[in-house]
PDB file of N, CA and C in Angstrom:
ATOM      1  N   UNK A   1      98.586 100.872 118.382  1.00  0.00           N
ATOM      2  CA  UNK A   1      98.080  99.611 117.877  1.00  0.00           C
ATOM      3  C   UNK A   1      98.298  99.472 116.376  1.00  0.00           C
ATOM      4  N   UNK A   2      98.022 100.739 115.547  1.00  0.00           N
ATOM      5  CA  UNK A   2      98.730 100.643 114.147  1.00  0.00           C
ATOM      6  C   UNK A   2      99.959 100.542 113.576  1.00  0.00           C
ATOM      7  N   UNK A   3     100.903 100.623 114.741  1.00  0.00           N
ATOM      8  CA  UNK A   3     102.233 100.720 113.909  1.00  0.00           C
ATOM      9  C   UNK A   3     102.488  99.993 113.545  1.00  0.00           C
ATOM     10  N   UNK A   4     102.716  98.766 114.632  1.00  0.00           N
ATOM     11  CA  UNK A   4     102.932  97.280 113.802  1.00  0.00           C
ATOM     12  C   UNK A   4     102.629  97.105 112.563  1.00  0.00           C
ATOM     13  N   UNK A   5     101.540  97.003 112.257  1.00  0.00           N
ATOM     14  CA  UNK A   5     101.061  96.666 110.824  1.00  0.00           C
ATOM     15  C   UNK A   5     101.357  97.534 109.695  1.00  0.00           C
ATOM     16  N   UNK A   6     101.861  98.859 110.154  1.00  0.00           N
ATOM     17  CA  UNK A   6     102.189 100.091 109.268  1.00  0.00           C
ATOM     18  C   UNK A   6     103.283  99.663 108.856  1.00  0.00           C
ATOM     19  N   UNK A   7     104.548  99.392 110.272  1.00  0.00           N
ATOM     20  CA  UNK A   7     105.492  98.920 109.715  1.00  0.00           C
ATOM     21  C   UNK A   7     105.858  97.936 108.941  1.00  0.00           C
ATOM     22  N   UNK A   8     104.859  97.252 108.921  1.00  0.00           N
ATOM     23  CA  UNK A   8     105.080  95.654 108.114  1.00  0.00           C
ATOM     24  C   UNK A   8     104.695  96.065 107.020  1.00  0.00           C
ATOM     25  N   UNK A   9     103.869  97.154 106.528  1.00  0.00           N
ATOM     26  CA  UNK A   9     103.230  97.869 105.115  1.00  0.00           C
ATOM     27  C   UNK A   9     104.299  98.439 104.547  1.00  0.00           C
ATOM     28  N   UNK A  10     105.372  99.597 105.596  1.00  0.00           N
ATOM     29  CA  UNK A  10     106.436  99.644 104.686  1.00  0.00           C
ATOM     30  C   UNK A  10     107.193  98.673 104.121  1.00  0.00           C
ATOM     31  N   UNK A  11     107.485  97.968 104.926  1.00  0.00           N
ATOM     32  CA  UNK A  11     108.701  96.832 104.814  1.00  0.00           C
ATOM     33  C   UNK A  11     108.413  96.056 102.967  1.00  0.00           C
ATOM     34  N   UNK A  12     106.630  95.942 102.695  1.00  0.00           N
ATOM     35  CA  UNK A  12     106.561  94.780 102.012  1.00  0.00           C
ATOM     36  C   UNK A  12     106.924  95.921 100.451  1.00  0.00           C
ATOM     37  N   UNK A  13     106.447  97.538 100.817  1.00  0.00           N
ATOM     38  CA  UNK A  13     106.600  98.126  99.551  1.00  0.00           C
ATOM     39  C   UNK A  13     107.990  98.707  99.387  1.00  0.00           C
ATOM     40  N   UNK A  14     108.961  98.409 100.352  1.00  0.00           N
ATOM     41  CA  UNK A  14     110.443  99.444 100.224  1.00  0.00           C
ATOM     42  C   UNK A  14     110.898  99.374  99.480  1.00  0.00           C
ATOM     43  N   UNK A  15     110.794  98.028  98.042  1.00  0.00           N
ATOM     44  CA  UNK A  15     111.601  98.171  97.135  1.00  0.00           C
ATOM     45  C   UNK A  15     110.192  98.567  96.013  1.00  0.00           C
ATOM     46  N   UNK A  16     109.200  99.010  96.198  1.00  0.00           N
ATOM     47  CA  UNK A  16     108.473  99.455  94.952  1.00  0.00           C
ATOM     48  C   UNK A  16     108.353 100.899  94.483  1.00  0.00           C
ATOM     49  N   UNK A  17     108.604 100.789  93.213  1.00  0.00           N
ATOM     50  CA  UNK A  17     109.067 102.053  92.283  1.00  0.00           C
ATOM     51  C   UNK A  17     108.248 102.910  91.912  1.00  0.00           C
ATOM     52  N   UNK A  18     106.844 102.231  92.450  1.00  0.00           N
ATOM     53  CA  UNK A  18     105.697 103.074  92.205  1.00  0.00           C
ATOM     54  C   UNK A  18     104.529 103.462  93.161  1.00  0.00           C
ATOM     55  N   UNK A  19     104.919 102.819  94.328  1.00  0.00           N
ATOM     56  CA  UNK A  19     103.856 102.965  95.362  1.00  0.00           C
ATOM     57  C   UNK A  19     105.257 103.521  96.941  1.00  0.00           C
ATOM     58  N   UNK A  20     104.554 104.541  97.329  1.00  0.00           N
ATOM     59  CA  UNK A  20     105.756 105.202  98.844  1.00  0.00           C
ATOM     60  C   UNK A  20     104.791 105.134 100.014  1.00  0.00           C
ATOM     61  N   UNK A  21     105.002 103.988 100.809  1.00  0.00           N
ATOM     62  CA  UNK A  21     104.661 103.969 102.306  1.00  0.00           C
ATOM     63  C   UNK A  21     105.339 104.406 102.987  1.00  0.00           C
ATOM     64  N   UNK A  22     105.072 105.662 103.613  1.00  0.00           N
ATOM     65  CA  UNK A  22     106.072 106.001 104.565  1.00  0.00           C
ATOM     66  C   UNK A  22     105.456 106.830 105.919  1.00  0.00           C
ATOM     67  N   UNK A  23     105.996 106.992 106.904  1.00  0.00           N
ATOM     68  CA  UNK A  23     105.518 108.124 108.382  1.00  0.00           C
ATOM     69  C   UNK A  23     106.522 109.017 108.554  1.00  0.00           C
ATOM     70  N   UNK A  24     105.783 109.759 109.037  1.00  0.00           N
ATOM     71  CA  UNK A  24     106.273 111.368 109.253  1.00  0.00           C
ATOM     72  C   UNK A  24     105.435 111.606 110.399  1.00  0.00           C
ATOM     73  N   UNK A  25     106.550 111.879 111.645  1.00  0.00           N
ATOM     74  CA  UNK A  25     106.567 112.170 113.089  1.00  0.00           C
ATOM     75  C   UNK A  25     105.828 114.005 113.013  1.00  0.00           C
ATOM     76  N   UNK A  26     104.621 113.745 113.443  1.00  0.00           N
ATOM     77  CA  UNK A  26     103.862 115.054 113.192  1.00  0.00           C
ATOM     78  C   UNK A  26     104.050 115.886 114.394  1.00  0.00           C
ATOM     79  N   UNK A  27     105.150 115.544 115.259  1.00  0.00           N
ATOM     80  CA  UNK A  27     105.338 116.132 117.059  1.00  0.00           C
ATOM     81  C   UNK A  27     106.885 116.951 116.424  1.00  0.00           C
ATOM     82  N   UNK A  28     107.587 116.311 115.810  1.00  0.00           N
ATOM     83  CA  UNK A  28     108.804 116.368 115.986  1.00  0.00           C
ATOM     84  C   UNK A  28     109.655 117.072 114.550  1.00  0.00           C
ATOM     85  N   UNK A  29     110.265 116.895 114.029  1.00  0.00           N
ATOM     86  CA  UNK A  29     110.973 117.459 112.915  1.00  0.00           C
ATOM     87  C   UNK A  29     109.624 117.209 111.688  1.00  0.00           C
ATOM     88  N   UNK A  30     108.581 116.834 111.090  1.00  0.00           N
ATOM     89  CA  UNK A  30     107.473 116.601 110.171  1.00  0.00           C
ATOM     90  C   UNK A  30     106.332 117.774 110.602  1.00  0.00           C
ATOM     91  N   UNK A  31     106.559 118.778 111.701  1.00  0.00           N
ATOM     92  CA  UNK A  31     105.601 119.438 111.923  1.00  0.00           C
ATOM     93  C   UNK A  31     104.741 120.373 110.930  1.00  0.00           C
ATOM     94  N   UNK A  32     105.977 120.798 110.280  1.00  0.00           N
ATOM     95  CA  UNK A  32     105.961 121.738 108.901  1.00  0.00           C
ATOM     96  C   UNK A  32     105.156 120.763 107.803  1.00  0.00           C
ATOM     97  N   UNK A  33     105.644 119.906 107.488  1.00  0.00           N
ATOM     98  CA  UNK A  33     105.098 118.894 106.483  1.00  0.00           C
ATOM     99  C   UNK A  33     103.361 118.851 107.281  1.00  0.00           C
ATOM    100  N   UNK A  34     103.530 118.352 108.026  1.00  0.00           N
ATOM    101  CA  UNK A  34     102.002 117.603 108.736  1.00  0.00           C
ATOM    102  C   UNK A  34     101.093 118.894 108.614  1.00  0.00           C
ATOM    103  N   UNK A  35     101.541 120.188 109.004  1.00  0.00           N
ATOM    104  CA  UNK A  35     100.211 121.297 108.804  1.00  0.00           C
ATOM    105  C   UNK A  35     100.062 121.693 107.245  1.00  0.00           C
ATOM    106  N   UNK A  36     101.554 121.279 106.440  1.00  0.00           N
ATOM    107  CA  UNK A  36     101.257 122.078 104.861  1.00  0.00           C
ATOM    108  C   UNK A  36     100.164 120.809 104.250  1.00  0.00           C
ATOM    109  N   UNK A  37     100.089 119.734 104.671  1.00  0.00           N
ATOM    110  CA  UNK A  37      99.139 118.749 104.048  1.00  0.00           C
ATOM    111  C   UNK A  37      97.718 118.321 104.832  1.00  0.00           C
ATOM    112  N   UNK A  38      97.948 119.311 105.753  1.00  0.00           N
ATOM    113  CA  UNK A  38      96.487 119.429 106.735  1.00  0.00           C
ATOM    114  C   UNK A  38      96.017 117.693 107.652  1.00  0.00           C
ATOM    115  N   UNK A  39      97.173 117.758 108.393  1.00  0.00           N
ATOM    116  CA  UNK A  39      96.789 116.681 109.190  1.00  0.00           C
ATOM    117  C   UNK A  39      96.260 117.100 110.201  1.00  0.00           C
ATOM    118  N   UNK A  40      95.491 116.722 110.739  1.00  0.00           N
ATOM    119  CA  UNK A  40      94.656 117.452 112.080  1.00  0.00           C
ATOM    120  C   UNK A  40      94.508 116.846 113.288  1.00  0.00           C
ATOM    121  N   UNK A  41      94.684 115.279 112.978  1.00  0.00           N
ATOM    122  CA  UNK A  41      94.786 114.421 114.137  1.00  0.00           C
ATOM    123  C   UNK A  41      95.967 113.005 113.850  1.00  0.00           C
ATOM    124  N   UNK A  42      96.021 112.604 114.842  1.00  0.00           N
ATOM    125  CA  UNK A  42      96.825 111.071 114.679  1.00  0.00           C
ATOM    126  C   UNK A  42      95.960 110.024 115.411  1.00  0.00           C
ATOM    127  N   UNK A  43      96.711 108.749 114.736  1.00  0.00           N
ATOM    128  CA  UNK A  43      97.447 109.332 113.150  1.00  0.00           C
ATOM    129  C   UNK A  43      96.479 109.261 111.705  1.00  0.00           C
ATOM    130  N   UNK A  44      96.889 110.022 111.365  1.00  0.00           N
ATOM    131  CA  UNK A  44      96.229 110.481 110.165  1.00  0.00           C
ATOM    132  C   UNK A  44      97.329 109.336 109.042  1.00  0.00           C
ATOM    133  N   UNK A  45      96.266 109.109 107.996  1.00  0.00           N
ATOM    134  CA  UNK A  45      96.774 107.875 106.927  1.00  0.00           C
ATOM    135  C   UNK A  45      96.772 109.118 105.245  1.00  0.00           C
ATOM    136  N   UNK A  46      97.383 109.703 104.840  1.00  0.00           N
ATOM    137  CA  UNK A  46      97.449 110.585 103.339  1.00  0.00           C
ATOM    138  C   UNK A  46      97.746 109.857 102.331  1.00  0.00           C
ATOM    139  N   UNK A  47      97.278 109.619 100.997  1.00  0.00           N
ATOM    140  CA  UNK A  47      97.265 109.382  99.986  1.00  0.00           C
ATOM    141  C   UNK A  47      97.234 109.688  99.040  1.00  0.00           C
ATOM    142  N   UNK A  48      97.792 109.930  97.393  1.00  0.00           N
ATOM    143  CA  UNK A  48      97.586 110.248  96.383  1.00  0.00           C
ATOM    144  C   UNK A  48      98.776 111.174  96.021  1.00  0.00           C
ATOM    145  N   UNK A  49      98.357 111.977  94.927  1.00  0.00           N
ATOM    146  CA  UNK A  49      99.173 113.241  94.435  1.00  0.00           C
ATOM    147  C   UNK A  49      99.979 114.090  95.472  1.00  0.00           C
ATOM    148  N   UNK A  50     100.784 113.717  95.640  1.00  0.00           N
ATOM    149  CA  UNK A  50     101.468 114.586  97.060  1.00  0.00           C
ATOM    150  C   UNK A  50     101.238 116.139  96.862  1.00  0.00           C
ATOM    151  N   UNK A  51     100.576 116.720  95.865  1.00  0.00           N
ATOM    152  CA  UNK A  51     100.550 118.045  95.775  1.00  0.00           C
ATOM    153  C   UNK A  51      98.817 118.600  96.674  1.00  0.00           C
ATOM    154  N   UNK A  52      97.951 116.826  96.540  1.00  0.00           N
ATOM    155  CA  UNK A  52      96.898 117.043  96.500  1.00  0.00           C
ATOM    156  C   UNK A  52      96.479 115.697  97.526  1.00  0.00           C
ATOM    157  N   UNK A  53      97.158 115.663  98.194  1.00  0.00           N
ATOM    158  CA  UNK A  53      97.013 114.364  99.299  1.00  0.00           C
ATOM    159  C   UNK A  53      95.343 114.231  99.612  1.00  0.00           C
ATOM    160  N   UNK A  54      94.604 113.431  99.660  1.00  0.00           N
ATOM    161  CA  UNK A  54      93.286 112.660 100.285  1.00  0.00           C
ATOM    162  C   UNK A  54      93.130 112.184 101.355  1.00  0.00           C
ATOM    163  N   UNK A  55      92.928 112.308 102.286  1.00  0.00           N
ATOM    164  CA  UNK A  55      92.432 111.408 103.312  1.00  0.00           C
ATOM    165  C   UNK A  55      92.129 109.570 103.261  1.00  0.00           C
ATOM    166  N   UNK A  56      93.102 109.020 104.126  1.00  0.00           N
ATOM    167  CA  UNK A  56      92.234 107.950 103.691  1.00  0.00           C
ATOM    168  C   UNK A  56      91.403 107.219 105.300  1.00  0.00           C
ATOM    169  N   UNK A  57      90.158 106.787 104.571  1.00  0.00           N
ATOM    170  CA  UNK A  57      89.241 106.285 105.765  1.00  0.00           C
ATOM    171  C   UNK A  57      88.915 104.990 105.879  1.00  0.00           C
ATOM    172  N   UNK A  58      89.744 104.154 105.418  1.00  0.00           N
ATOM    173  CA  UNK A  58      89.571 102.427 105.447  1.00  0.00           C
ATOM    174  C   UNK A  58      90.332 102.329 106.711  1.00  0.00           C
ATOM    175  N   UNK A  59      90.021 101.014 106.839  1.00  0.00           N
ATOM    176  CA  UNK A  59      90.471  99.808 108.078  1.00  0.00           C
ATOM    177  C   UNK A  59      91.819 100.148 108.241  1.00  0.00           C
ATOM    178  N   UNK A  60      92.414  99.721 109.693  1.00  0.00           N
ATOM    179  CA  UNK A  60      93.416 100.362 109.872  1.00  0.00           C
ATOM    180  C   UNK A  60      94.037  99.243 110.030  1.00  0.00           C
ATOM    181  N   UNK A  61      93.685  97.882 110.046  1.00  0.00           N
ATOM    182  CA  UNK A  61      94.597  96.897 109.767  1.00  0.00           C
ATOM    183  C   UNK A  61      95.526  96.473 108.693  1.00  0.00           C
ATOM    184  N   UNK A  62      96.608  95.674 109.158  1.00  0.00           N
ATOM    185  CA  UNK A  62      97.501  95.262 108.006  1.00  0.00           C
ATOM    186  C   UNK A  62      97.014  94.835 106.567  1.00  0.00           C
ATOM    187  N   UNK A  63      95.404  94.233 106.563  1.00  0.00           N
ATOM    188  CA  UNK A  63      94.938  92.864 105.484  1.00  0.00           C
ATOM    189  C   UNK A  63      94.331  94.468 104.771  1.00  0.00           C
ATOM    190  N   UNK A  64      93.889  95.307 105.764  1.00  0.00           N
ATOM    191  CA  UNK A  64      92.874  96.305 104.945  1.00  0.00           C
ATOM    192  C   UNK A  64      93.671  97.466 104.386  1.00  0.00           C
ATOM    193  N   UNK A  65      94.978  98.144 105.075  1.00  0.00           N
ATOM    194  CA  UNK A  65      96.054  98.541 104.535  1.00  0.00           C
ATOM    195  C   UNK A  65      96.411  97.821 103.356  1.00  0.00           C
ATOM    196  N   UNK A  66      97.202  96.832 102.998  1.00  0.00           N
ATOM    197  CA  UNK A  66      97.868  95.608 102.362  1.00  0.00           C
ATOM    198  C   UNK A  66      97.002  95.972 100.992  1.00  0.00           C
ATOM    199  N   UNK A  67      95.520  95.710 101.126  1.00  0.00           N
ATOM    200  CA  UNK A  67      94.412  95.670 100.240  1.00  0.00           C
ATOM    201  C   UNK A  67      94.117  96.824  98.928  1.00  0.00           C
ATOM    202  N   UNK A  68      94.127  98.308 100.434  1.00  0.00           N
ATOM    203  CA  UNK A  68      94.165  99.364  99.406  1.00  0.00           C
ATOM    204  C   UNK A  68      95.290  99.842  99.214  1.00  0.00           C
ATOM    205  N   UNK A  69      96.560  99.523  99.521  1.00  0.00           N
ATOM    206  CA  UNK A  69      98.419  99.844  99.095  1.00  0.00           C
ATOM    207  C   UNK A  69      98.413  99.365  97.443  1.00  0.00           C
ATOM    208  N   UNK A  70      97.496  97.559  97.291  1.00  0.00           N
ATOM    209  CA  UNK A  70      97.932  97.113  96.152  1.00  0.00           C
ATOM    210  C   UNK A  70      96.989  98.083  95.082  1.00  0.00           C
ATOM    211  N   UNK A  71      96.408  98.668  95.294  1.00  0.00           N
ATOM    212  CA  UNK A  71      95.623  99.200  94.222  1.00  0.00           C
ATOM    213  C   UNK A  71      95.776 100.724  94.038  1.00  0.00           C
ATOM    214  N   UNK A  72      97.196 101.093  95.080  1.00  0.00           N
ATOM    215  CA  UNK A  72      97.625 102.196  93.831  1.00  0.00           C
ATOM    216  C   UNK A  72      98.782 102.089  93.068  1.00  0.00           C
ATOM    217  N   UNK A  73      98.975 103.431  92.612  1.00  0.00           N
ATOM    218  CA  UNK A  73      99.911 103.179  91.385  1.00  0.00           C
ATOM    219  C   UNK A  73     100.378 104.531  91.204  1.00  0.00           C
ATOM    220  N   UNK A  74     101.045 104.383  90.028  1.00  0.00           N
ATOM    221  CA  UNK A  74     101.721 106.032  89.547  1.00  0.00           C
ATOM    222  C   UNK A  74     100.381 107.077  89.508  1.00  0.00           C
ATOM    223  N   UNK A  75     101.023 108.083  89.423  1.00  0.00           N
ATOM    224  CA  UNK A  75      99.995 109.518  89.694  1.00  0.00           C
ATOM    225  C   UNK A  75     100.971 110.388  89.039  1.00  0.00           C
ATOM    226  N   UNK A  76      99.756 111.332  88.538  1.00  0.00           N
ATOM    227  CA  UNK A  76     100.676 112.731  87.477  1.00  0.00           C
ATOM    228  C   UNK A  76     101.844 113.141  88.238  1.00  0.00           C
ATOM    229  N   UNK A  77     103.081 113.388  87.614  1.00  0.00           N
ATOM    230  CA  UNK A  77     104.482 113.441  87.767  1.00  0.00           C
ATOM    231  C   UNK A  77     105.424 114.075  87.066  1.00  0.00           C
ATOM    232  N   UNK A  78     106.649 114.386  87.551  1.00  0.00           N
ATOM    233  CA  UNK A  78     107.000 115.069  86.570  1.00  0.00           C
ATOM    234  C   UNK A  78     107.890 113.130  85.633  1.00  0.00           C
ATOM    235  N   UNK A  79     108.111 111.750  86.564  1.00  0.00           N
ATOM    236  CA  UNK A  79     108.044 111.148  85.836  1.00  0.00           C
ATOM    237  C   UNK A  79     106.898 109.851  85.119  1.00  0.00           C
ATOM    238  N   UNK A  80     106.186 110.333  85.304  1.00  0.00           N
ATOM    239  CA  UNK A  80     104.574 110.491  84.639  1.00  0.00           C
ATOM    240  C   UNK A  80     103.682 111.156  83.980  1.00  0.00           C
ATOM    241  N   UNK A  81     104.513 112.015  83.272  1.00  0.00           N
ATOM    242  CA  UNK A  81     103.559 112.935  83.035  1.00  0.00           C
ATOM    243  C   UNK A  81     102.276 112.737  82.146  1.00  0.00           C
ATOM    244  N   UNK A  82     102.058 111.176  81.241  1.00  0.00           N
ATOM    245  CA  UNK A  82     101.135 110.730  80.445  1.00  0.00           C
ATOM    246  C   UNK A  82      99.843 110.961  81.189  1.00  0.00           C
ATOM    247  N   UNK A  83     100.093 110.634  82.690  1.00  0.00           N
ATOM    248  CA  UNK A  83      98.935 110.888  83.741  1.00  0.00           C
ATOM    249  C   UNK A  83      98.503 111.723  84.354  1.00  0.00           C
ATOM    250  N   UNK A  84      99.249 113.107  83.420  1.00  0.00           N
ATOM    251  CA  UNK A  84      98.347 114.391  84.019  1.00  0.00           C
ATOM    252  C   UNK A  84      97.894 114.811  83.034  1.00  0.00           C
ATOM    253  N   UNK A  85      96.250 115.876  83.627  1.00  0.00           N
ATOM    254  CA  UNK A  85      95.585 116.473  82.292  1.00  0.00           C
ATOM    255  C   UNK A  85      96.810 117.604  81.976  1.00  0.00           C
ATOM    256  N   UNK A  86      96.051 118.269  81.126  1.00  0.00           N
ATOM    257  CA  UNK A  86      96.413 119.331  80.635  1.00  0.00           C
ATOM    258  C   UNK A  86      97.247 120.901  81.533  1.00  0.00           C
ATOM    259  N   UNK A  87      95.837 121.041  82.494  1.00  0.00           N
ATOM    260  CA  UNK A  87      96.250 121.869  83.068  1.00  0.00           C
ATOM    261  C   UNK A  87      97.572 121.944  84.497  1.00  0.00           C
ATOM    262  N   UNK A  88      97.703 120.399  84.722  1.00  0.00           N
ATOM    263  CA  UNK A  88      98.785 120.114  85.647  1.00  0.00           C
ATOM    264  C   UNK A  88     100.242 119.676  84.784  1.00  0.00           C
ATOM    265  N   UNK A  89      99.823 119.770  83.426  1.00  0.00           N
ATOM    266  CA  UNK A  89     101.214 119.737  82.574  1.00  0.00           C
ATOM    267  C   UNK A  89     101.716 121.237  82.128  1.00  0.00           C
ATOM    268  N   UNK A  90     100.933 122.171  82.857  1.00  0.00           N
ATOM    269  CA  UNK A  90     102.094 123.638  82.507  1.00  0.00           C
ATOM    270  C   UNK A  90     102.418 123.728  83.831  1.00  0.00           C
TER     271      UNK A  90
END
């Protein structure tokens, strides 16, 4: 029932330079990925610092997806680095 709207979530961010919607098949070639970031069920929605992914627990619709997509942004990086403290810049 989520994909639809997932897919329409990628579609609207594919050309943005600062926000990555994307899925990763947790059965199939993503298995490795899906246990190093501790997915435990599907589908599971991850967010943030890819070193330090979050859970996310909002609405699983397109308007409530759509909602919290627009309100992120860059995260400490190696091309960001203004946005990391100290100790994630050594």
């Amino acid at each position: 029932k989520m994909k639809p709207d997932w897919d329409k979530l990628m579609a609207e961010y594919k050309d943005s330079s600062t926000v990555l919607i994307a899925d990763v098949d947790c059965t199939a070639s993503g298995k490795s990925l899906c246990s190093e970031v501790g997915v435990k069920g599907y589908p599971s929605i991850k967010y943030g610092d890819p070193s330090a992914l979050e859970d996310y627990k909002g609405g699983r619709d397109f308007a409530s997806l759509k909602t919290f997509a627009d309100g992120l942004g860059p995260s400490c990086g190696p091309a960001n680095l203004e946005l990391c403290d100290d100790a994630k810049k050594k």
